[in-house]
Protein backbone atom coordinates (compact mmCIF):
# COMPACT_ATOMS: atom_id res chain seq x y z
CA UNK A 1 -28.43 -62.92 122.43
CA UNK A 2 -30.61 -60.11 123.95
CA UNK A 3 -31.64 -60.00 127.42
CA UNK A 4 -33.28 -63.14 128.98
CA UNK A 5 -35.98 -60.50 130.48
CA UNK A 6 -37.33 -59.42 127.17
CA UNK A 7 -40.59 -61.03 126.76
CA UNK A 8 -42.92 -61.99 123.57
CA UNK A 9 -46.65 -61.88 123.63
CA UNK A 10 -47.84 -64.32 120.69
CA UNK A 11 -51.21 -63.75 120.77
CA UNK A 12 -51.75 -65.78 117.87
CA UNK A 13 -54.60 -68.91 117.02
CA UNK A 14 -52.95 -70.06 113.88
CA UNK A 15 -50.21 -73.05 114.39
CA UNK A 16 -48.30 -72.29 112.41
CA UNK A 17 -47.54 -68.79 112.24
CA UNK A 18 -47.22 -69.38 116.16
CA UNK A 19 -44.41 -71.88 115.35
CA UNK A 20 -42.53 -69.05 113.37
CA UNK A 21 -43.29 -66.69 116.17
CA UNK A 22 -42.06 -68.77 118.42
CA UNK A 23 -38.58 -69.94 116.49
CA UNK A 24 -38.09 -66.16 116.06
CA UNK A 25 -38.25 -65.67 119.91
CA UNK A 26 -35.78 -68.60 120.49
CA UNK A 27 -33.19 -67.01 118.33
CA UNK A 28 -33.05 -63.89 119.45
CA UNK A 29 -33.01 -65.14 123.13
CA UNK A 30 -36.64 -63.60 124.13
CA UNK A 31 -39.02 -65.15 126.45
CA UNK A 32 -42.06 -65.86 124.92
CA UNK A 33 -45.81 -67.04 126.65
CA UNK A 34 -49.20 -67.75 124.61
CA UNK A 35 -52.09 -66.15 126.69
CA UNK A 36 -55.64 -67.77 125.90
CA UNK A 37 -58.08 -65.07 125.67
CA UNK A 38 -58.57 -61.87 127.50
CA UNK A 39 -58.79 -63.62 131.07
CA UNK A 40 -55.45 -65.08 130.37
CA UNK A 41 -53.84 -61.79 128.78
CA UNK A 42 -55.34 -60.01 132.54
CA UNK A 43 -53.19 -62.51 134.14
CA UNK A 44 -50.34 -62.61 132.18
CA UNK A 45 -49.98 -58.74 132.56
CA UNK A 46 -50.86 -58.54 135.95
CA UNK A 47 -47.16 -60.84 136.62
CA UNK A 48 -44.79 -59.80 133.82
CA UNK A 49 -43.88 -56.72 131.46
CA UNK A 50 -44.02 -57.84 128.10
CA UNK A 51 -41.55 -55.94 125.75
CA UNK A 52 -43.37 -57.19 122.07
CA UNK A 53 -46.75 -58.60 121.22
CA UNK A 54 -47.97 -60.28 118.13
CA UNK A 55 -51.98 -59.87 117.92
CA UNK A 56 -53.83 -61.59 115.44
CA UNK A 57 -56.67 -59.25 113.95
CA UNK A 58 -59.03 -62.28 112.78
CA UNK A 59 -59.47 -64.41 115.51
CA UNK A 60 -62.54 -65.91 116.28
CA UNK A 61 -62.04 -66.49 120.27
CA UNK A 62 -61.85 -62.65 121.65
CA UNK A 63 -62.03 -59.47 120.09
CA UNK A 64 -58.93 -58.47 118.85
CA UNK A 65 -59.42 -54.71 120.30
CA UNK A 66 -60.06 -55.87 123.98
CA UNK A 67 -56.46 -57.77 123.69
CA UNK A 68 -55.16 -54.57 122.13
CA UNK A 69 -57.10 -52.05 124.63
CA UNK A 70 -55.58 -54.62 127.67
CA UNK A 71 -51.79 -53.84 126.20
CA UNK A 72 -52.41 -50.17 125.61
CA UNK A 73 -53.78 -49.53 129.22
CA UNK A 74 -50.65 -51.52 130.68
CA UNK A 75 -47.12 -49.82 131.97
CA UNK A 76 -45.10 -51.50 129.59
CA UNK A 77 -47.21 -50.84 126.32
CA UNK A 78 -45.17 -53.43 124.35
CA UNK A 79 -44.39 -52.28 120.84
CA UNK A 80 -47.12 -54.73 118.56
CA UNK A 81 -47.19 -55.79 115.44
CA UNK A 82 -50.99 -57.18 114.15
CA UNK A 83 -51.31 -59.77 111.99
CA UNK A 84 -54.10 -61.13 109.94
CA UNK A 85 -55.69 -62.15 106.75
CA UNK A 86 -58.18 -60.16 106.66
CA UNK A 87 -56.66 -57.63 103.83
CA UNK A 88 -54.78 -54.14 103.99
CA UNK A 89 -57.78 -52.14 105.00
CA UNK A 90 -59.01 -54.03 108.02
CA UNK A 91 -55.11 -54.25 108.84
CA UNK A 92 -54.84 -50.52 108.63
CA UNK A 93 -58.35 -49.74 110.54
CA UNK A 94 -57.09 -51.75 113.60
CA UNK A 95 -53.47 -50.49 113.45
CA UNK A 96 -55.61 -47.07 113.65
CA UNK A 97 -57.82 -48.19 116.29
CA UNK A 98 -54.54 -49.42 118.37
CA UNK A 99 -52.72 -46.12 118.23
CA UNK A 100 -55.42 -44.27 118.53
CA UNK A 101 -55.46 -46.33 122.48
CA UNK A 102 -51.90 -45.44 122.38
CA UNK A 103 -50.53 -48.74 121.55
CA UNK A 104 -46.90 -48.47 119.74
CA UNK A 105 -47.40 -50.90 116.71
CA UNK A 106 -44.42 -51.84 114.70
CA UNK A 107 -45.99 -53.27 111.66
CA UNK A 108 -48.60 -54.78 110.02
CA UNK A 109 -48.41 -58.17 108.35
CA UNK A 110 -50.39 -60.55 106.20
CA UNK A 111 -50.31 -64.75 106.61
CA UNK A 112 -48.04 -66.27 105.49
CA UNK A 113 -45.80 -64.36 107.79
CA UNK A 114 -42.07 -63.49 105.98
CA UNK A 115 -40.15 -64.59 109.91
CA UNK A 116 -36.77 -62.85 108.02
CA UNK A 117 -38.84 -59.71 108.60
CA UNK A 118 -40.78 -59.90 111.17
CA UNK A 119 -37.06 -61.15 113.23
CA UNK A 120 -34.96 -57.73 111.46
CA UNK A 121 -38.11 -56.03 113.14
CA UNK A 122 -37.84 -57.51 116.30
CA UNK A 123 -34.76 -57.38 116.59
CA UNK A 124 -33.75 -53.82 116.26
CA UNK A 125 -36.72 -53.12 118.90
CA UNK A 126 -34.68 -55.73 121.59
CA UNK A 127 -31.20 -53.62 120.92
CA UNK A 128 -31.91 -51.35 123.72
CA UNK A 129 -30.01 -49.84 126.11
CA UNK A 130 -30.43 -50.86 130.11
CA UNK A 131 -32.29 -48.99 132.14
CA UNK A 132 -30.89 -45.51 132.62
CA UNK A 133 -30.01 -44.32 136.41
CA UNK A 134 -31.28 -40.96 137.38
CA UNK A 135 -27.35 -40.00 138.30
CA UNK A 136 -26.15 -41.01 134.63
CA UNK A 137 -28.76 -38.53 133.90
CA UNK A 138 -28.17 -35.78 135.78
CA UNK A 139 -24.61 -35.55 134.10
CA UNK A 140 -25.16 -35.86 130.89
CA UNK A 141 -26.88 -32.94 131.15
CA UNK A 142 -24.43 -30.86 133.49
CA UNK A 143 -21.38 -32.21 131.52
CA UNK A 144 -22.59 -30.90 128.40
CA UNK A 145 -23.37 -35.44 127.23
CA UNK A 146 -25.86 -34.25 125.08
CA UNK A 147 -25.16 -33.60 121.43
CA UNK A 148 -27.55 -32.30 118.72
CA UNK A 149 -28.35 -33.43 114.96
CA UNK A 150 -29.82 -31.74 112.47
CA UNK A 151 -33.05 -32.80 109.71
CA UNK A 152 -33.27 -30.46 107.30
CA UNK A 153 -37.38 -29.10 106.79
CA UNK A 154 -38.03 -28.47 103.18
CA UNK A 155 -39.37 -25.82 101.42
CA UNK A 156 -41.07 -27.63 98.60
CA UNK A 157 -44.43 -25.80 97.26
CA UNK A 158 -42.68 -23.59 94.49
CA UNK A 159 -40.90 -25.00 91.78
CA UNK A 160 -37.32 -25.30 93.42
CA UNK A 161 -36.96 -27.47 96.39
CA UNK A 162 -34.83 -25.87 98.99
CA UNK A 163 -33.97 -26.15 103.19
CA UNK A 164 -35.26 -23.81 104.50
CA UNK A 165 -34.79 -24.99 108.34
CA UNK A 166 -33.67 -27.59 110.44
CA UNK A 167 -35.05 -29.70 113.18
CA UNK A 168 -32.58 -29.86 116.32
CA UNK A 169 -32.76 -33.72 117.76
CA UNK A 170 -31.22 -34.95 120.97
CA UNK A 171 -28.43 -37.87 121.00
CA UNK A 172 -26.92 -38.83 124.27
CA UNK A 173 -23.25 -39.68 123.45
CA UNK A 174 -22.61 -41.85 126.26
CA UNK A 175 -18.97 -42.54 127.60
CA UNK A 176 -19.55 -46.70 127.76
CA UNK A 177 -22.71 -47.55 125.40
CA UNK A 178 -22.09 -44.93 122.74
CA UNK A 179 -24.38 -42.59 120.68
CA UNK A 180 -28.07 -43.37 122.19
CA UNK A 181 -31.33 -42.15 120.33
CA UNK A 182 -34.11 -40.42 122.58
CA UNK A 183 -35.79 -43.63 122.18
CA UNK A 184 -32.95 -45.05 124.80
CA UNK A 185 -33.23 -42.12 127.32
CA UNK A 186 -35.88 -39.83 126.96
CA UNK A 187 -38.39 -41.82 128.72
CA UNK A 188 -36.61 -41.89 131.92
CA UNK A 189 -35.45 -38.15 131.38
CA UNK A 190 -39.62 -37.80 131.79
CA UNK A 191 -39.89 -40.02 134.74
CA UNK A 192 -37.11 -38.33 136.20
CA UNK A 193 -38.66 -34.95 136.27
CA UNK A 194 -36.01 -33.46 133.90
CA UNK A 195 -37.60 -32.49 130.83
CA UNK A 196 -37.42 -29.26 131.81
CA UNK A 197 -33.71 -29.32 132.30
CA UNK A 198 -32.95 -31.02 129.17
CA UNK A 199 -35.54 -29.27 126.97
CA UNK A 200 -33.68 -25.19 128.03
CA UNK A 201 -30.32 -27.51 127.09
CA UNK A 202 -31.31 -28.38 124.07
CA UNK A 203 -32.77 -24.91 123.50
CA UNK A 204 -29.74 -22.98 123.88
CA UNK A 205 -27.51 -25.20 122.06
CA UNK A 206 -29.61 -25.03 118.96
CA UNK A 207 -30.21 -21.16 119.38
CA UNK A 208 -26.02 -21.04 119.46
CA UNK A 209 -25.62 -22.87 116.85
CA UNK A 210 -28.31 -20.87 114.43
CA UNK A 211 -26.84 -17.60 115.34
CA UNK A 212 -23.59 -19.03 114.39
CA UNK A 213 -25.00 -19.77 111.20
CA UNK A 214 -26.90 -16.92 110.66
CA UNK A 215 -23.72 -14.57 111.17
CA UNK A 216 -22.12 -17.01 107.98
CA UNK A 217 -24.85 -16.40 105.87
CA UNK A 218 -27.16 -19.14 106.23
CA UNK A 219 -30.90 -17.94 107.31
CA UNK A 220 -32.38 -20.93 108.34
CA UNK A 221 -35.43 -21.64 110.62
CA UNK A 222 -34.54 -23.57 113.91
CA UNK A 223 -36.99 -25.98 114.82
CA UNK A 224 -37.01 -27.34 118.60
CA UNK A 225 -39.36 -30.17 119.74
CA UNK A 226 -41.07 -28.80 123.02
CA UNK A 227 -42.60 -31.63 125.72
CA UNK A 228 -45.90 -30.59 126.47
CA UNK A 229 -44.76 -31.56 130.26
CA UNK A 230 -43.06 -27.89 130.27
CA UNK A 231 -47.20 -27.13 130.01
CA UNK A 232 -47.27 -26.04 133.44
CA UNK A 233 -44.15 -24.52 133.45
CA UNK A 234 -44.96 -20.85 133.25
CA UNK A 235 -41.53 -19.57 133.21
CA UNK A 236 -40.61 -20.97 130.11
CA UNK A 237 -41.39 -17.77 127.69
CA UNK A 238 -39.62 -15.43 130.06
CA UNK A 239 -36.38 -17.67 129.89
CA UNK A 240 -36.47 -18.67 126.36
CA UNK A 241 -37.09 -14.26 125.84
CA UNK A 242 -34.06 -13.84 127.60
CA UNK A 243 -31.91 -16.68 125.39
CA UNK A 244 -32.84 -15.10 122.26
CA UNK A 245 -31.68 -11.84 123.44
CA UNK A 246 -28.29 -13.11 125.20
CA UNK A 247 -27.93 -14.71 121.39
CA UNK A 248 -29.26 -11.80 119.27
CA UNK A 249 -31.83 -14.65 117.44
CA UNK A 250 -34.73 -13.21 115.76
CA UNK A 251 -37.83 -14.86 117.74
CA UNK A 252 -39.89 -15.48 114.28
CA UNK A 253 -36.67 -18.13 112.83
CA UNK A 254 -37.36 -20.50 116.06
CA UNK A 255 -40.73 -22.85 115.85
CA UNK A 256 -41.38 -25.07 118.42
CA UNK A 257 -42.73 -28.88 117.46
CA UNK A 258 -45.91 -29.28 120.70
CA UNK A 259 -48.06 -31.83 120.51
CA UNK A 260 -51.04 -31.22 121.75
CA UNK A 261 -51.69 -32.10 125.21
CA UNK A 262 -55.12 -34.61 126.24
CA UNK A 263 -54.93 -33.79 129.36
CA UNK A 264 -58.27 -31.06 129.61
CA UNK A 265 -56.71 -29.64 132.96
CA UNK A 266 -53.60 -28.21 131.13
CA UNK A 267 -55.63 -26.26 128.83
CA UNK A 268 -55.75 -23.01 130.93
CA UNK A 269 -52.04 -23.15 131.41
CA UNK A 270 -51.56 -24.32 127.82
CA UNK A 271 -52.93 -21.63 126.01
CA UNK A 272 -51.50 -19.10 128.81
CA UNK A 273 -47.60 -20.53 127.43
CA UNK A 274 -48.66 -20.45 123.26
CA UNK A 275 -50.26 -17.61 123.83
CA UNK A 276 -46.95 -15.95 125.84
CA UNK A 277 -44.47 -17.40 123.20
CA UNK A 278 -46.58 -16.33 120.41
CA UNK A 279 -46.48 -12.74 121.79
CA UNK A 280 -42.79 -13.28 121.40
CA UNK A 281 -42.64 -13.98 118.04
CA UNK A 282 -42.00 -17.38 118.29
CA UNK A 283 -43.90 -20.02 115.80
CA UNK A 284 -46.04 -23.23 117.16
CA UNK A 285 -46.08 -26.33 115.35
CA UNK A 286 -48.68 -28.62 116.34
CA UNK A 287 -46.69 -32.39 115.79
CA UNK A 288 -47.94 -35.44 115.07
CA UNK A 289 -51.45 -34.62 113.56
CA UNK A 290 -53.74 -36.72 111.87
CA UNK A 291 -52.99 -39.53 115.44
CA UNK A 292 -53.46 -39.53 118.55
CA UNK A 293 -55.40 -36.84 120.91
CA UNK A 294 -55.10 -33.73 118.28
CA UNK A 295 -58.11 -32.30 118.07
CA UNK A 296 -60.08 -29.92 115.60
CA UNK A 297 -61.06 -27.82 118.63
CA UNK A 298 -57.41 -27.43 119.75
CA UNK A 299 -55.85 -26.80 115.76
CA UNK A 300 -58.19 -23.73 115.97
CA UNK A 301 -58.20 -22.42 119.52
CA UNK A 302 -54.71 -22.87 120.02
CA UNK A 303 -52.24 -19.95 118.61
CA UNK A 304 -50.55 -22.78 116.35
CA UNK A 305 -48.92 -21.26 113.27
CA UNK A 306 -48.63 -24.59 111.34
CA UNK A 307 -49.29 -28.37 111.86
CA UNK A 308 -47.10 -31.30 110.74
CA UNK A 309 -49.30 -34.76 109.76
CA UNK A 310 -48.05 -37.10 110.91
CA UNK A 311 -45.82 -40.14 109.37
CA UNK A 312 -48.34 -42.83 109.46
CA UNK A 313 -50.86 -40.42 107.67
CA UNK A 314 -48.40 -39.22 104.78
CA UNK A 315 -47.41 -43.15 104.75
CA UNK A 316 -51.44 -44.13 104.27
CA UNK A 317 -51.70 -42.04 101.29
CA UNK A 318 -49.48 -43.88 99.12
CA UNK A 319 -51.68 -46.79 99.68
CA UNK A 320 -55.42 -45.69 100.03
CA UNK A 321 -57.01 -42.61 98.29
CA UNK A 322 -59.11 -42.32 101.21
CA UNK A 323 -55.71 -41.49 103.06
CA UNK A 324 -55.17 -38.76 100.22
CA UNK A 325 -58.78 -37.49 100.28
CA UNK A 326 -58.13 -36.88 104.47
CA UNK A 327 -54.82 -35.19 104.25
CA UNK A 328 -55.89 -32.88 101.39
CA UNK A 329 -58.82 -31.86 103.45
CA UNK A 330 -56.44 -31.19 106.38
CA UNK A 331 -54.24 -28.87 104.41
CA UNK A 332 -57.10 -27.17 103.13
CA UNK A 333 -58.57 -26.49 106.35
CA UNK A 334 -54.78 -25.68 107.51
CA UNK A 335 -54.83 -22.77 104.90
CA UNK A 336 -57.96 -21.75 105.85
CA UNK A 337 -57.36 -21.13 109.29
CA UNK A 338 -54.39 -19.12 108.39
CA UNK A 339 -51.43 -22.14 109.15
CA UNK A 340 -48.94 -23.35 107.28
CA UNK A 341 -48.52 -27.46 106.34
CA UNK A 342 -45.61 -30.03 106.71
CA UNK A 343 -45.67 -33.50 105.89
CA UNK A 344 -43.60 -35.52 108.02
CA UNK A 345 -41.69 -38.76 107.50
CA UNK A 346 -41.66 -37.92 103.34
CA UNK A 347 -39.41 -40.89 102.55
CA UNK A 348 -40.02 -41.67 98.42
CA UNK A 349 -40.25 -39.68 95.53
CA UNK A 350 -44.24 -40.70 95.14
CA UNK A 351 -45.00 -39.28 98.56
CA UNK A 352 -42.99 -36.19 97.60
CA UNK A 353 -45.52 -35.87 94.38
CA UNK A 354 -48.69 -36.70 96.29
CA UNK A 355 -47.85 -33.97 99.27
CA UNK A 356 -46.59 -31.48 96.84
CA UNK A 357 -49.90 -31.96 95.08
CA UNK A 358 -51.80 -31.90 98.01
CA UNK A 359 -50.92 -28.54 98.68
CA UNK A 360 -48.09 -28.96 101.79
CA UNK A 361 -45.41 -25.74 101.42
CA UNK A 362 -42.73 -27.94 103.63
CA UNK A 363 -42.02 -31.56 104.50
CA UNK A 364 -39.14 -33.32 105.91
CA UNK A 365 -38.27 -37.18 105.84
CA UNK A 366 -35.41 -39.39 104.95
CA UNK A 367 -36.05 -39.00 101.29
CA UNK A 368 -33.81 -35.60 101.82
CA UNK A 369 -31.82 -36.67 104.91
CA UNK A 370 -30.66 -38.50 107.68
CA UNK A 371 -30.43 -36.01 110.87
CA UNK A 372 -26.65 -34.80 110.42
CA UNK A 373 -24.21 -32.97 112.99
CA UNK A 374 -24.08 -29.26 112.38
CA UNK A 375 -20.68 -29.36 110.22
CA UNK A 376 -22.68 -31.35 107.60
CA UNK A 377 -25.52 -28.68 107.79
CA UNK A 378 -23.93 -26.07 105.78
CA UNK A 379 -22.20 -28.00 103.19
CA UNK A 380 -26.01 -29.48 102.19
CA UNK A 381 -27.10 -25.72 102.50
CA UNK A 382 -24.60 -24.64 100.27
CA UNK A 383 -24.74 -27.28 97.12
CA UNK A 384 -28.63 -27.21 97.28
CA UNK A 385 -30.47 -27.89 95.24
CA UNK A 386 -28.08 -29.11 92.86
CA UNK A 387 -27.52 -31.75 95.26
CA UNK A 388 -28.73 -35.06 94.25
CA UNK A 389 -30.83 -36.94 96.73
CA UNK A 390 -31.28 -40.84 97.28
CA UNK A 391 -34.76 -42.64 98.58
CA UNK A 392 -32.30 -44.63 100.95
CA UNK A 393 -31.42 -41.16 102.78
CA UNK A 394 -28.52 -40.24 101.97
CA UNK A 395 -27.63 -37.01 100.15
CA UNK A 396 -25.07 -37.26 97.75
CA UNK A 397 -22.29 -35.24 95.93
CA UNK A 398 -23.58 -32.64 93.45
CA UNK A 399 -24.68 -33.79 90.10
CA UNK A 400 -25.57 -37.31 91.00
CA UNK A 401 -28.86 -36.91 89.04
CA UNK A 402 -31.58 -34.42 87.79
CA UNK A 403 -33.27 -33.52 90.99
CA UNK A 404 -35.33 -31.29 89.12
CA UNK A 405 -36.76 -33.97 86.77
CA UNK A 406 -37.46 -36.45 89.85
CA UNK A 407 -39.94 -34.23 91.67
CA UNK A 408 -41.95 -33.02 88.30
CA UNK A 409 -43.18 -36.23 86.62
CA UNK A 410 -44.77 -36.35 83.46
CA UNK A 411 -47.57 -38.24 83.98
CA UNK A 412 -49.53 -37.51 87.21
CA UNK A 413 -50.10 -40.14 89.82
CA UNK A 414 -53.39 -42.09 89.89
CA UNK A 415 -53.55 -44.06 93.11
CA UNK A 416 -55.85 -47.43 92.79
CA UNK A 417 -59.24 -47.52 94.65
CA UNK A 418 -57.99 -50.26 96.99
């Protein structure tokens, strides 16, 4: 049973995909209301914190996007899932239109709904940890709490696939609840005003541990995500100078993952930090393109050295060759503008053809690898590329099959029209 708190929104007309809903929010202990309408969403939010919402896309009552605007602009922003049968596109326009308000959504789903899916899905988003106390915090961070994995980033435009960096991401090995993912902490790490603290943290250790490797041989890139609430702190560059020199770390092997900030009043101070780091040789990623508040203004005023589109994007084009047409455009104007491309969450060996073919020179994603601890970093390093990899995630032992005849099909992929 999960916590008695947890609440479901079913937000739902149809009887009886509310009666799954609702057996599926019985069994995994989770409150669960059935709002009528906007007025009765206003209510409902203005009393409780919902933790998931089910939103059906074709209902004839109220406009699907006011429900889905009312969620987004709430505190709790409950992770959605939208339902409908209106068909894939209309599914994928509104899951758009709801991120794009900065709505979390879990899934999208046709009628008649599979429950044994739609409950895994739920399910994993219930399994989180309590609320974390400021003091809990605090230590991790002094008593060293924090660990690091790594993802490898790969090289991918010529004809031999290779690492050729690795993205440093934060786990909280905690002494009662165990290893926690930044989904479990890094929320309240923000709240908490410690970003700041935790971001230099994670900065040196990866920094360490890429100079270690770099005096065995291995020349990789180190990339380090970098919260754009360190915007308006101007003494970042000077102390992340001084790490690279206490390390002996050549600036141009770190790249920072930013996403790029909406507020308009950080701009000034912004650029002023890009700018700065840039000066030091460091590279700029701008993250999570193709969603959210990135900007064509900001890819090109910006000192960004590459972008990264986003999952959901590089996920789209397996499905719609409008998706395709977008992200080829983007790499194109990438290129243009003097950046490099990476494709994010690459996770099958089609989307490894299609962003290959679109012209990306990196990409990362679970097709290659799980994030690993640093031990496991070299030994991948060292049997690649002969190392086989598996579309579950999991690298394998050398000579577990041609790698080389996986990522160069025959016959080129034609994508349908809908």
């Amino acid at each position: 049973m999960h916590r008695s708190t947890d609440l479901m929104l079913i937000l739902e007309p149809d009887a009886d995909s509310r009666a799954v809903l609702c057996a599926i929010a019985e069994r995994l202990g989770c409150d669960h209301v059935e709002p009528t309408g906007s007025e009765g969403l206003r209510q409902m939010l203005a009393a409780r914190r919902p933790t998931l919402a089910v939103v059906a896309v074709d209902r004839t009552d109220t406009d699907c996007l006011e429900l889905i605007t009312l969620l987004a602009h709430h505190e709790a922003r409950p992770a959605t899932v939208l339902i409908g049968s209106n068909g894939p596109r209309v599914l994928a326009g509104v899951r758009r239109a709801a991120e794009a308000r900065g709505l979390p959504i879990l899934d999208v789903a046709s009628r008649p709904l599979d429950s044994i899916d739609i409950e895994k899905m739920f399910a994993q988003r219930l399994m989180v940890a309590p609320p974390v106390p400021r003091a809990e915090l605090e230590q991790a961070i002094a008593e060293l709490e924090l660990t690091l994995v790594y993802q490898p980033k790969m090289a991918i435009a010529s004809g031999v696939v290779k690492i050729q960096g690795v993205e440093a991401l934060v786990r909280w090995q905690h002494p009662r609840r165990g290893l926690l993912a930044p989904r479990h902490f890094l929320a309240a790490v923000e709240d908490y005003g410690l970003m700041s603290q935790l971001t230099d943290l994670v900065m040196t250790e990866a920094v360490r541990q890429a100079g270690q490797w770099r005096a065995r041989g291995l020349q990789l890139d180190i990339i380090v995500n970098l919260s754009t609430k360190l915007v308006k702190d101007a003494g970042f560059p000077e102390r992340l100078a001084i790490l690279l020199r206490e390390h002996d770390f050549p600036a141009p092997f770190l790249i920072l993952d930013v996403t790029e900030s909406a507020d308009l009043e950080d701009q000034r101070l912004l650029l002023d930090v890009f700018t700065r780091l840039r000066i030091l040789g460091v590279g700029l990623s701008l993250d999570d393109f193709g969603v959210g508040p990135s900007s064509l203004t900001g890819m090109y005023r910006m000192p960004y050295s590459e972008i990264k589109v986003d999952r959901t994007l590089i996920a789209d084009v397996v499905r719609e060759r409008e998706a395709r047409v977008v992200v080829e455009a983007i790499v194109n104007l990438a290129h243009n503008l003097g950046l490099a491309a990476c494709a994010e969450g690459v996770e099958t060996v089609q989307m490894l053809d299609i962003v290959r073919s679109a012209g990306f020179e990196t990409a990362q994603g679970r097709f290659f690898s799980e994030p690993v601890p640093a031990g496991e970093v070299e030994e991948m390093v060292r049997l690649w590329p002969s190392t086989g990899l598996a579309a579950s995630g999991c690298w394998q032992p050398a000579n577990s099959f041609d790698f080389d005849a996986i990522i160069a099909p025959q016959h080129p992929l034609t994508l349908p029209d809908r």
